[in-house]
Protein backbone atom coordinates (compact mmCIF):
# COMPACT_ATOMS: atom_id res chain seq x y z
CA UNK A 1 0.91 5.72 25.57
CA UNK A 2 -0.02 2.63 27.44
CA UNK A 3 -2.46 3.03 30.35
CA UNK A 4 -3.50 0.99 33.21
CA UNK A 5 -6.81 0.83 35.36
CA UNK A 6 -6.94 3.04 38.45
CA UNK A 7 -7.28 0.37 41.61
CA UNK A 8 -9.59 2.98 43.65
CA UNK A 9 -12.57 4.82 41.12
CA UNK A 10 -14.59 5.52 44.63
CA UNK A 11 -11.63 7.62 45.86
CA UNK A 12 -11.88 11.38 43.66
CA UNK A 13 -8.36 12.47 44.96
CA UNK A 14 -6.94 9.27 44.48
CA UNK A 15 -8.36 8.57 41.00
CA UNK A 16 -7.21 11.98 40.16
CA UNK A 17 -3.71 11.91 41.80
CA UNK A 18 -3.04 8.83 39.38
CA UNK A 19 -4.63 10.87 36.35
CA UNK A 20 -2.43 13.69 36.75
CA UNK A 21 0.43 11.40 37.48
CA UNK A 22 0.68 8.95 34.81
CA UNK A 23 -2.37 10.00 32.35
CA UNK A 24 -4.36 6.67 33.64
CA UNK A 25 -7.86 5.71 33.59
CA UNK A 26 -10.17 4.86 36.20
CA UNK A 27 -11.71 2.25 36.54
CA UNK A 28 -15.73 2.61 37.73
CA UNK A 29 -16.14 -0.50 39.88
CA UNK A 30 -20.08 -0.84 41.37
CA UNK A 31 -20.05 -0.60 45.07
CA UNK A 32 -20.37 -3.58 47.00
CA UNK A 33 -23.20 -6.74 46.08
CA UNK A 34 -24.12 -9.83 48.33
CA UNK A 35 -22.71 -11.63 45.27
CA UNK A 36 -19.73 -10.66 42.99
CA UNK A 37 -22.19 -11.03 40.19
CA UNK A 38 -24.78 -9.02 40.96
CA UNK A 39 -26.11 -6.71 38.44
CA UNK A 40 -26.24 -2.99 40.51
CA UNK A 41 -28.46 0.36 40.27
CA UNK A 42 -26.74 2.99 39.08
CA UNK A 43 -26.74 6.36 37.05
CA UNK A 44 -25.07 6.84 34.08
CA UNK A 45 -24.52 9.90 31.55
CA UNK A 46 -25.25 12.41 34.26
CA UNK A 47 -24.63 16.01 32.97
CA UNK A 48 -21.75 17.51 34.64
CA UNK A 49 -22.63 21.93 34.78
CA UNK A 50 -19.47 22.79 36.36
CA UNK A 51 -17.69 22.28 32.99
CA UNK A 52 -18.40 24.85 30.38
CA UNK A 53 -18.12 23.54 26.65
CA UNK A 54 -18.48 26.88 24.36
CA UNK A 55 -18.13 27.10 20.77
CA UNK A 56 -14.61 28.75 21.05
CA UNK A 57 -11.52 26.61 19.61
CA UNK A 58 -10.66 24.16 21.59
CA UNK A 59 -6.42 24.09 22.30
CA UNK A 60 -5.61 20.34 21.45
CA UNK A 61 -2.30 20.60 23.39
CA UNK A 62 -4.57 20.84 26.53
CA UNK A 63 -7.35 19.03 25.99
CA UNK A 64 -8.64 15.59 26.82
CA UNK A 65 -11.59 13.35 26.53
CA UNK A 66 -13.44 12.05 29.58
CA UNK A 67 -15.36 8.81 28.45
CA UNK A 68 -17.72 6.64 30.09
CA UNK A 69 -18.87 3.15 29.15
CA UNK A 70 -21.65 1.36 30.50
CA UNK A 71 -23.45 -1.62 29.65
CA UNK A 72 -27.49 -1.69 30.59
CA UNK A 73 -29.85 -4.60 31.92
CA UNK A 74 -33.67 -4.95 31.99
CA UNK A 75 -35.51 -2.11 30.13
CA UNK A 76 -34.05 -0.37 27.57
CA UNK A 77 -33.77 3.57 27.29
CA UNK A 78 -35.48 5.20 24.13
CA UNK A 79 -33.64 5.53 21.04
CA UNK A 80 -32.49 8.54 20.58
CA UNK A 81 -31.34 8.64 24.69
CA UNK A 82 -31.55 12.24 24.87
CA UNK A 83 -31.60 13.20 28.43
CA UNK A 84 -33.52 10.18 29.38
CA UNK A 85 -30.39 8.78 31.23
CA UNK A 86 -29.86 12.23 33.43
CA UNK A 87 -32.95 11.54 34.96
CA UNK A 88 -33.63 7.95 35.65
CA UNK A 89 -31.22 5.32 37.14
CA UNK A 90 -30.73 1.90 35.16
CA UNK A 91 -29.35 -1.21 36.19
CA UNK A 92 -25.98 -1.70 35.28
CA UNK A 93 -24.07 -4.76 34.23
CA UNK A 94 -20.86 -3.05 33.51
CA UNK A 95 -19.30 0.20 33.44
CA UNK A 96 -15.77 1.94 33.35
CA UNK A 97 -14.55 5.47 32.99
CA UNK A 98 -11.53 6.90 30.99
CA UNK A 99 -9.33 9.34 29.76
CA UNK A 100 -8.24 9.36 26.44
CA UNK A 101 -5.64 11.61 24.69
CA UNK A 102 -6.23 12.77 21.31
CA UNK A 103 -5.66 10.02 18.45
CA UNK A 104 -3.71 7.72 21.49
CA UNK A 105 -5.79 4.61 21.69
CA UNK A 106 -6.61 4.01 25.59
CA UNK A 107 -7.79 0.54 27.06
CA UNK A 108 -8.85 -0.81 30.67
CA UNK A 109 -10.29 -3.94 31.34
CA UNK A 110 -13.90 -4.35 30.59
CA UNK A 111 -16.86 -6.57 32.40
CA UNK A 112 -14.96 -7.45 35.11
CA UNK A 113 -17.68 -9.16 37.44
CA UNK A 114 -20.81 -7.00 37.63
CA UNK A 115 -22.28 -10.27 36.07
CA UNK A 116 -22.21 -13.87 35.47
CA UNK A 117 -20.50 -13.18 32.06
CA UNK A 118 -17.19 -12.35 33.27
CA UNK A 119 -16.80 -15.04 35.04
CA UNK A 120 -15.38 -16.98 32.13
CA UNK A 121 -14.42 -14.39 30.13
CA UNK A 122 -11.90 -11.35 30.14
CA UNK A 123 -12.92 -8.34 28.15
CA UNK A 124 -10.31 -4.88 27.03
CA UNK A 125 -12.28 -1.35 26.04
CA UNK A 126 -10.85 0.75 23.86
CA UNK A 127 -11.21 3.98 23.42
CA UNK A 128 -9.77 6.27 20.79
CA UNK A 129 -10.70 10.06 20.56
CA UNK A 130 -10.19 13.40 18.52
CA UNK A 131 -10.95 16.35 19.76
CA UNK A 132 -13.42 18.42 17.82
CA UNK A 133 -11.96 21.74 16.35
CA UNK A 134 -14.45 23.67 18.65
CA UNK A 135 -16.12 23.25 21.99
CA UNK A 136 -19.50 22.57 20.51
CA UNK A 137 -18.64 20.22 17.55
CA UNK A 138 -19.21 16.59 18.01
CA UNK A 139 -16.51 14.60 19.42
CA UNK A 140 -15.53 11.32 17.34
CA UNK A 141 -14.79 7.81 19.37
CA UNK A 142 -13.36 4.75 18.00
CA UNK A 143 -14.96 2.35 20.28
CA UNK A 144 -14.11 -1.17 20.46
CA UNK A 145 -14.09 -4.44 22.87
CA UNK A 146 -12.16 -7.25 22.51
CA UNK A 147 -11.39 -10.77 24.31
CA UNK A 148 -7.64 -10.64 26.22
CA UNK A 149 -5.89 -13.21 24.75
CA UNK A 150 -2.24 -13.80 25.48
CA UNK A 151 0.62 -11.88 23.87
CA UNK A 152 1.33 -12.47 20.12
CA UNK A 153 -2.67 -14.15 19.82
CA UNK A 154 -5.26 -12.04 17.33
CA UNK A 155 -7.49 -10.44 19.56
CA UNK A 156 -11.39 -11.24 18.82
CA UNK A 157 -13.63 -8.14 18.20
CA UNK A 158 -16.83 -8.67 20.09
CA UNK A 159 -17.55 -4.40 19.82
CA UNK A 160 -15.90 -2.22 17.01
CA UNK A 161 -17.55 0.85 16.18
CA UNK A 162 -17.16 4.49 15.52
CA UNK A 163 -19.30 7.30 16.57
CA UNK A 164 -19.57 10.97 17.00
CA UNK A 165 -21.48 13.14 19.76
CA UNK A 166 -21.12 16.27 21.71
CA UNK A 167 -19.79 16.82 24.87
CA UNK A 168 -21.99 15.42 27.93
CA UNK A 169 -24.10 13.65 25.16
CA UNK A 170 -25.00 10.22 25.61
CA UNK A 171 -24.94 7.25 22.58
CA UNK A 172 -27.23 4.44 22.41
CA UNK A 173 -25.41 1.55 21.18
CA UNK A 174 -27.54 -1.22 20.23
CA UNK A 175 -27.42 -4.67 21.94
CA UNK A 176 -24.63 -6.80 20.59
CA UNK A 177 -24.69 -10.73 21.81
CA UNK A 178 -21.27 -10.79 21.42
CA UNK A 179 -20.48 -8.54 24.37
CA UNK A 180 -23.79 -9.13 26.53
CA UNK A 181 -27.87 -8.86 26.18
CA UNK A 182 -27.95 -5.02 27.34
CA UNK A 183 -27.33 -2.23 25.26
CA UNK A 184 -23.65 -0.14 25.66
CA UNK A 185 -24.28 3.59 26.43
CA UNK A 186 -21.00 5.80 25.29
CA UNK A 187 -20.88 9.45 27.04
CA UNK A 188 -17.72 11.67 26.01
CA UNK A 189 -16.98 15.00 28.13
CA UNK A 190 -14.70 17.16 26.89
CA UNK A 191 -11.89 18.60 28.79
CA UNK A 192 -10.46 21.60 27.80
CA UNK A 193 -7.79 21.85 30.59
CA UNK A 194 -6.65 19.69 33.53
CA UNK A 195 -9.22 21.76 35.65
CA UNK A 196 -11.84 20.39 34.02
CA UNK A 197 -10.55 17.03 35.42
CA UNK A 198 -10.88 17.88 38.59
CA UNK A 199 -14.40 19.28 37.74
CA UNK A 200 -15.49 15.64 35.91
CA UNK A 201 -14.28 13.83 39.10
CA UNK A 202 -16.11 15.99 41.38
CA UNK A 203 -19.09 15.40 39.11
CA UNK A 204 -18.46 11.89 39.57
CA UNK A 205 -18.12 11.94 43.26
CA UNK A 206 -21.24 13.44 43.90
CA UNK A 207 -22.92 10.81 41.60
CA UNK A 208 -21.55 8.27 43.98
CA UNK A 209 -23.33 9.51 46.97
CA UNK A 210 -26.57 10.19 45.09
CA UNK A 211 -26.22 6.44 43.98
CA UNK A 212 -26.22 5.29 47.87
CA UNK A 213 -29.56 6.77 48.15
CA UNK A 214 -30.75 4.43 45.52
């Protein structure tokens, strides 16, 4: 299934109209800078309570995988993340959000202008997910960022990776020059039902005021 970007992340009902519409992502755009390249503070990974995991089976006719991406500047968190991230904002470079079907590979643009590197250079994530065979069993990513090149040109891999974590768990990916000096922190939440959606993205609104205050 191809997927598109979401033109309004800030906007819960609108991001989640589209979701429930068309099965797009949404895009996590930084709020506004002085300068289009301006590196923002931010939270990422934030644990979302209103979504309740469980170690029952999860129904893969139902279920879908919330992802978000970011990229990091400045000081880097500790290695293993834990629940370092849930408590301390970062400054962000880039950062998008997703939702990806099982074993359907789902892409958005990537980088677009939280920094100086996109200025010359247009990125695609993409994510690829299956669902665990119960709530509390790691959920596996395919993870992988590429240069957009026109159609019928070999993408270039600058990110291509695979890694496995439990819902509302963060990974620590470890700088790659390739796609930028910061390190790329992957979060998965699982969503067992289309409720849960609407849970994530309230999650996600409230993380946008809290963000304001920083």
């Amino acid at each position: 299934m191809h997927t598109s970007p979401s033109r309004s992340p800030r906007a819960t009902a609108l991001c989640s109209a589209a979701l429930l519409a068309t099965g797009l992502s949404c895009r996590h755009e930084p709020a506004a800078q002085p300068s289009e390249h301006a590196e923002r503070t931010g939270l990422a990974a934030q644990k979302c309570p209103e979504i309740a995991v469980g170690a029952d089976l999860v129904d893969a006719k139902n279920a879908r995988v919330f992802v978000e991406v970011v990229e990091l500047s400045g000081a880097q968190p500790p290695n293993p993340i834990g629940n370092w991230l849930n408590e301390h904002a970062v400054t962000l470079r880039s950062s998008s959000n997703l939702v990806a079907f099982p074993n359907v590979p789902t892409s958005v643009p990537w980088g677009q202008c939280v920094d100086t590197v996109c200025s010359g250079t247009q990125q695609t994530l993409t994510v690829t997910a299956q669902l665990p065979e119960h709530g509390s069993d790691p959920i596996e990513l395919a993870v992988r960022i590429e240069e957009t090149v026109p159609s019928g040109s070999s993408a270039k891999a600058l990110l291509d990776t695979t890694l496995r974590s439990a819902s509302q768990e963060p990974v620590l990916l470890p700088a790659t020059a390739a796609v930028g000096s910061g390190s790329v922190v992957v979060t998965p939440y699982l969503l067992r039902t289309i409720d849960d959606l609407h849970r994530v993205l309230e999650c996600k609104s409230r993380q946008t005021e809290r963000e304001k205050q920083l």
